[in-house]
C-alpha atoms as a PDB file:
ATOM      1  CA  UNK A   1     -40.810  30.938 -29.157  1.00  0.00           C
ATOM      2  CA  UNK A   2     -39.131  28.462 -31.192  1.00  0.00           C
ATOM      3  CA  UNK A   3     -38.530  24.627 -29.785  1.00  0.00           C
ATOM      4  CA  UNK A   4     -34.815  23.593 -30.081  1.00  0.00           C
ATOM      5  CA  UNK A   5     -33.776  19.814 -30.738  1.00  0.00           C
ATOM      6  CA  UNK A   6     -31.000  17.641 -29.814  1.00  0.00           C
ATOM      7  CA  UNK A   7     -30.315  13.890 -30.619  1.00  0.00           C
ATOM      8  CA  UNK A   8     -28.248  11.187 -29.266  1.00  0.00           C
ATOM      9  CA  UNK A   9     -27.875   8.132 -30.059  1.00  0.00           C
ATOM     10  CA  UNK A  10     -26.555   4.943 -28.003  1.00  0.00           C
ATOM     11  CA  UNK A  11     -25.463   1.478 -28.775  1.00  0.00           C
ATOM     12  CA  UNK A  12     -24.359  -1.062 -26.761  1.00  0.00           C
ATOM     13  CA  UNK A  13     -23.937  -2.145 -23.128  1.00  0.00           C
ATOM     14  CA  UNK A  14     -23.635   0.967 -20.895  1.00  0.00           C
ATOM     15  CA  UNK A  15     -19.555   0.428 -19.664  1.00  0.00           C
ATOM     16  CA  UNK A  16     -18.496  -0.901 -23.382  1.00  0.00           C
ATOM     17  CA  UNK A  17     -21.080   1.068 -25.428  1.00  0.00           C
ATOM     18  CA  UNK A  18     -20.783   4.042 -27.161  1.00  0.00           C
ATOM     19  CA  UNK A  19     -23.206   7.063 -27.942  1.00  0.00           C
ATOM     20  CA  UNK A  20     -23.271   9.972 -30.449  1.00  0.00           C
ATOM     21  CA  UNK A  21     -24.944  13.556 -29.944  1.00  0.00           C
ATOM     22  CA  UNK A  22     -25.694  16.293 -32.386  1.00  0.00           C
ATOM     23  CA  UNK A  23     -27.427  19.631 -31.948  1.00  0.00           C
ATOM     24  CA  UNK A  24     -30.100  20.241 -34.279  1.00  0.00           C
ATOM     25  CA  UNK A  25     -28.831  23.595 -35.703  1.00  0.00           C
ATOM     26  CA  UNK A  26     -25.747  21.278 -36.463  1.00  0.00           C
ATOM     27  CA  UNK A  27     -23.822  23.783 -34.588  1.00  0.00           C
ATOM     28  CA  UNK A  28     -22.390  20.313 -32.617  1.00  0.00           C
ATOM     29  CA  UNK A  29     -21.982  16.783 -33.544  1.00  0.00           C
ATOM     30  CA  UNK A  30     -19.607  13.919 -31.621  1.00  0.00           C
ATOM     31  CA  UNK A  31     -18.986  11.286 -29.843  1.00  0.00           C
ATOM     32  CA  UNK A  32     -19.450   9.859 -26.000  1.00  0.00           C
ATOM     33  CA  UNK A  33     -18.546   7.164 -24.219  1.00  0.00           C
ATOM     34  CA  UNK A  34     -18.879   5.890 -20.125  1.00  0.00           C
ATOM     35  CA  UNK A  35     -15.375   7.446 -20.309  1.00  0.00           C
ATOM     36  CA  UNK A  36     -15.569  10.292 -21.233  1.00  0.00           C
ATOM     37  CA  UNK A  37     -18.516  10.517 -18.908  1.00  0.00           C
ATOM     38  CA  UNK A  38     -17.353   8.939 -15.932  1.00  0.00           C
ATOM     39  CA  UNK A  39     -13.686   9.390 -16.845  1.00  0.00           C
ATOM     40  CA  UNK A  40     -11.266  11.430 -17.870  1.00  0.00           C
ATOM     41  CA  UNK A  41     -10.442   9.624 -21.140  1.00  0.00           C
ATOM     42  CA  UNK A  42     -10.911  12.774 -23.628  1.00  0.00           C
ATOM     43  CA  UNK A  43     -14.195  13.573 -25.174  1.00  0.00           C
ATOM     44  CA  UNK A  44     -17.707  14.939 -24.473  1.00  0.00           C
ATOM     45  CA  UNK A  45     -20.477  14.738 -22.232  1.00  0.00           C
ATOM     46  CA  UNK A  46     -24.226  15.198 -21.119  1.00  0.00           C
ATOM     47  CA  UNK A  47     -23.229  17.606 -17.829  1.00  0.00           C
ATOM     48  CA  UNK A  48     -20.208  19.190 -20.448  1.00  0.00           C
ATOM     49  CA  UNK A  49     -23.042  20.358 -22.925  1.00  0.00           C
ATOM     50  CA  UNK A  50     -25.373  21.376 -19.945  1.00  0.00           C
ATOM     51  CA  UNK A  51     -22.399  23.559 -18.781  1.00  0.00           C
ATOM     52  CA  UNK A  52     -22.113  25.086 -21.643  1.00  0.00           C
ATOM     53  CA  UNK A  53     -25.879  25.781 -21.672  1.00  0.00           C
ATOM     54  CA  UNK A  54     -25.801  27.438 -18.378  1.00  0.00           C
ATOM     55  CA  UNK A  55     -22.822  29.622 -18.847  1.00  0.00           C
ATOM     56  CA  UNK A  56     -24.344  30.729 -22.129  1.00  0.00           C
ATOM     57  CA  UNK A  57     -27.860  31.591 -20.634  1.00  0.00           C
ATOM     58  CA  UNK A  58     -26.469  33.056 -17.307  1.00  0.00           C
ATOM     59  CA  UNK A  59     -24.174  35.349 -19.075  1.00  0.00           C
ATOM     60  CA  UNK A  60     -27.094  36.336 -21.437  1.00  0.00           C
ATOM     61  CA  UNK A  61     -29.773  36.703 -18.829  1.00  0.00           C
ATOM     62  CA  UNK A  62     -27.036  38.904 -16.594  1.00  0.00           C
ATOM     63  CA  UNK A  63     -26.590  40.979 -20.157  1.00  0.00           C
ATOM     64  CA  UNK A  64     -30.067  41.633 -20.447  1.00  0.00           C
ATOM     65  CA  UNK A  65     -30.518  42.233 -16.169  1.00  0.00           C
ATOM     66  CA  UNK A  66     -27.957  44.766 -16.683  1.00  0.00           C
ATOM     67  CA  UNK A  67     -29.422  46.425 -19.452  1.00  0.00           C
ATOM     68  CA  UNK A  68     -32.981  46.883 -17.871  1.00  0.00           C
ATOM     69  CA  UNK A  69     -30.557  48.317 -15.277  1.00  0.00           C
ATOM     70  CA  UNK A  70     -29.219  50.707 -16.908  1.00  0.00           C
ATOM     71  CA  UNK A  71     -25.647  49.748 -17.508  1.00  0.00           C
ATOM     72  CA  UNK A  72     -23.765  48.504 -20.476  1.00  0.00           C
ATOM     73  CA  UNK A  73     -21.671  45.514 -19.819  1.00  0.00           C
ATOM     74  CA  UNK A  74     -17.996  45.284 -22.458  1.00  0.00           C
ATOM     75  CA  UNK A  75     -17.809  41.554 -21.530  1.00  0.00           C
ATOM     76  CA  UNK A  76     -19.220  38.935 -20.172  1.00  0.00           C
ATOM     77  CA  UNK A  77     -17.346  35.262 -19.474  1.00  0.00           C
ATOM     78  CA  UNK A  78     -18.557  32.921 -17.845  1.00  0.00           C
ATOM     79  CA  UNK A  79     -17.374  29.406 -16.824  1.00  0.00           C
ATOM     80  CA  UNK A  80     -19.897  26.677 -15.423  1.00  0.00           C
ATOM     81  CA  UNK A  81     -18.434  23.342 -13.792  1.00  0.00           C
ATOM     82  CA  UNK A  82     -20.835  20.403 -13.272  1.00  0.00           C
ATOM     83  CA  UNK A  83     -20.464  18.250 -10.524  1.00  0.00           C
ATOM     84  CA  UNK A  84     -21.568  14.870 -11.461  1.00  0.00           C
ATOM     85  CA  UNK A  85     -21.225  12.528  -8.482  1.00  0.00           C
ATOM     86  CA  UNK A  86     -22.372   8.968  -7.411  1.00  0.00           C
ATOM     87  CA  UNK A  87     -24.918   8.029  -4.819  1.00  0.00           C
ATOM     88  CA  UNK A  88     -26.950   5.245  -3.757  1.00  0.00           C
ATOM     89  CA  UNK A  89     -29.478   6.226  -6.357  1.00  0.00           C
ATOM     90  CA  UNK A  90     -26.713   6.760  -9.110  1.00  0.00           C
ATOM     91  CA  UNK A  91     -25.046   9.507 -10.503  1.00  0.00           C
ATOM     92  CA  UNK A  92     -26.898  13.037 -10.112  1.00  0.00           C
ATOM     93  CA  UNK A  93     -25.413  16.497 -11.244  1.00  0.00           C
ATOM     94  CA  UNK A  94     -25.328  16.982  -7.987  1.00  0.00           C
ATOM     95  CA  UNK A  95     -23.869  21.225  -8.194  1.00  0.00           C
ATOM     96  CA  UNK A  96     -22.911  23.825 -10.952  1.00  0.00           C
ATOM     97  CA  UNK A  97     -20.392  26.260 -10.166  1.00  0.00           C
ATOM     98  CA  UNK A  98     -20.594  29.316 -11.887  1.00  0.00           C
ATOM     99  CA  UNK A  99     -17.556  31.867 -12.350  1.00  0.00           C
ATOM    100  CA  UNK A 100     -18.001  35.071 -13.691  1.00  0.00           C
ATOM    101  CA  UNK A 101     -16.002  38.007 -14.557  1.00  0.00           C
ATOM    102  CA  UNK A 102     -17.778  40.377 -16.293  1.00  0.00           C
ATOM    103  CA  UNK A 103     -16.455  44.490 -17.587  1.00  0.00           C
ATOM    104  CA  UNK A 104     -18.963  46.922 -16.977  1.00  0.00           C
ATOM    105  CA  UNK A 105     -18.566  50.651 -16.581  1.00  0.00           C
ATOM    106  CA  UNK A 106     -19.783  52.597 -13.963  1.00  0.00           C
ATOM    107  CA  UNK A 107     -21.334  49.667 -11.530  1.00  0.00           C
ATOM    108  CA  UNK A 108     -20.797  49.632  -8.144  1.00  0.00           C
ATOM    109  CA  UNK A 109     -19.850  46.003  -6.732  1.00  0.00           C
ATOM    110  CA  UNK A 110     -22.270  45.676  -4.719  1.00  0.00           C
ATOM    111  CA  UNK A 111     -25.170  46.707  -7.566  1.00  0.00           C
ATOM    112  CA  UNK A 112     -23.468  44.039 -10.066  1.00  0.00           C
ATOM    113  CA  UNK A 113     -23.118  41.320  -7.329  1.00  0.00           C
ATOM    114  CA  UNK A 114     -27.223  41.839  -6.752  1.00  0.00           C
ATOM    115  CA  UNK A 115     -27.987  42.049 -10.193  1.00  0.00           C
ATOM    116  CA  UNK A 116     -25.903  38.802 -11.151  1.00  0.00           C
ATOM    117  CA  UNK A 117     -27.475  37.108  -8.219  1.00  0.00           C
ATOM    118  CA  UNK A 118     -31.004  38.057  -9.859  1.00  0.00           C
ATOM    119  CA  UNK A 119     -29.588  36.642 -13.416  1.00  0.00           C
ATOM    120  CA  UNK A 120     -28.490  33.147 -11.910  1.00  0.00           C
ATOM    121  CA  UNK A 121     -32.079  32.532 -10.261  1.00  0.00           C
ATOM    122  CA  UNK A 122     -33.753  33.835 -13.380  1.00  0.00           C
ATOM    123  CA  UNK A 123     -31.932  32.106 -15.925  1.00  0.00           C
ATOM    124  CA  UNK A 124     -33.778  30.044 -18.126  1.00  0.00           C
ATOM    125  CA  UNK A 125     -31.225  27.295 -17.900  1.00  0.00           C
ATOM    126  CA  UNK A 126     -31.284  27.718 -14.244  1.00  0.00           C
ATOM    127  CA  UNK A 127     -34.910  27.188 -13.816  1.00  0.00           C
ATOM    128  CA  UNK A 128     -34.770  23.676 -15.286  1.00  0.00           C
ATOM    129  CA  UNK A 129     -32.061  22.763 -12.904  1.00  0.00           C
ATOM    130  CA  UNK A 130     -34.304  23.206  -9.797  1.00  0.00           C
ATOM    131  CA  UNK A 131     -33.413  20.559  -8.134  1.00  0.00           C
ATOM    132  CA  UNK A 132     -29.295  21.277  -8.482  1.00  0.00           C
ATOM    133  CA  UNK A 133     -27.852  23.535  -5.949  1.00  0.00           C
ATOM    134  CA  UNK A 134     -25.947  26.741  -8.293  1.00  0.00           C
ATOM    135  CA  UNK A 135     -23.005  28.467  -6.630  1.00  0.00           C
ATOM    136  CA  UNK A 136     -22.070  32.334  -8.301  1.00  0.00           C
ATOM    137  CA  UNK A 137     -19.089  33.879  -7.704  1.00  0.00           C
ATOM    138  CA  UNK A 138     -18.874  37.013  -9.326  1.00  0.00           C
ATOM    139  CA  UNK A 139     -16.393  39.931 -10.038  1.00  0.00           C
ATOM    140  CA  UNK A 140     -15.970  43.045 -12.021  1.00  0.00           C
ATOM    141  CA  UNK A 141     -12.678  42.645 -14.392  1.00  0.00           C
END
């Protein structure tokens, strides 16, 4: 399997500072700052990009779940939010809500609701995040 890289870069103090983060296939490249993390002063972020990494695997592995399964899904779209919240320990991503609507013919509700269930435990993107509780909610479009 091949390895996948990421940089980022950071200079300065951690409130006045500044970082920069680029995805090795150079897919991605920008800027990031304690506001754009801990604000909501416009730009990117660590828990953005890992949202985007889980939505992309989930709706992937539920592809390929559905597949084995039998069924053909039209579309897939998926949305992740991170929850990134403050404790006495610091900040933790401390959930991930996924939404998902996905068009597939002839699935019964309750077949796709087990067989995205199986997808968001078997993610790969979902196994590294252990330690985060994931909340699905899925429908048929």
């Amino acid at each position: 399997m091949p390895e996948r890289r990421a940089n980022a870069v950071w200079t300065g103090g951690l409130k006045d500072g500044s970082g920069f983060m680029k995805l090795g296939s150079g897919a991605y490249e920008g800027s990031y700052s304690f506001a754009t993390r801990f604000g909501e002063t416009p730009g990117t972020n660590p828990e953005e990009l890992v949202g985007a990494a889980h939505a992309g695997c989930f709706s992937m592995a539920l592809s390929g779940a559905l597949g084995k399964a039998g069924f053909t899904p039209h579309r897939i779209a998926t949305e992740a939010r991170v929850h990134l919240t403050m404790g006495p320990a610091g900040a933790t991503i401390s959930r991930i809500d996924l939404d998902c609507e996905a068009s597939i013919p002839d699935i019964e509700e309750a077949k796709f609701l087990e067989i995205a269930d199986g997808a968001k435990q078997n993610c790969p993107v979902s196994k590294a995040l252990l330690g985060v509780e994931i909340v699905l909610s899925a429908r048929l479009a």
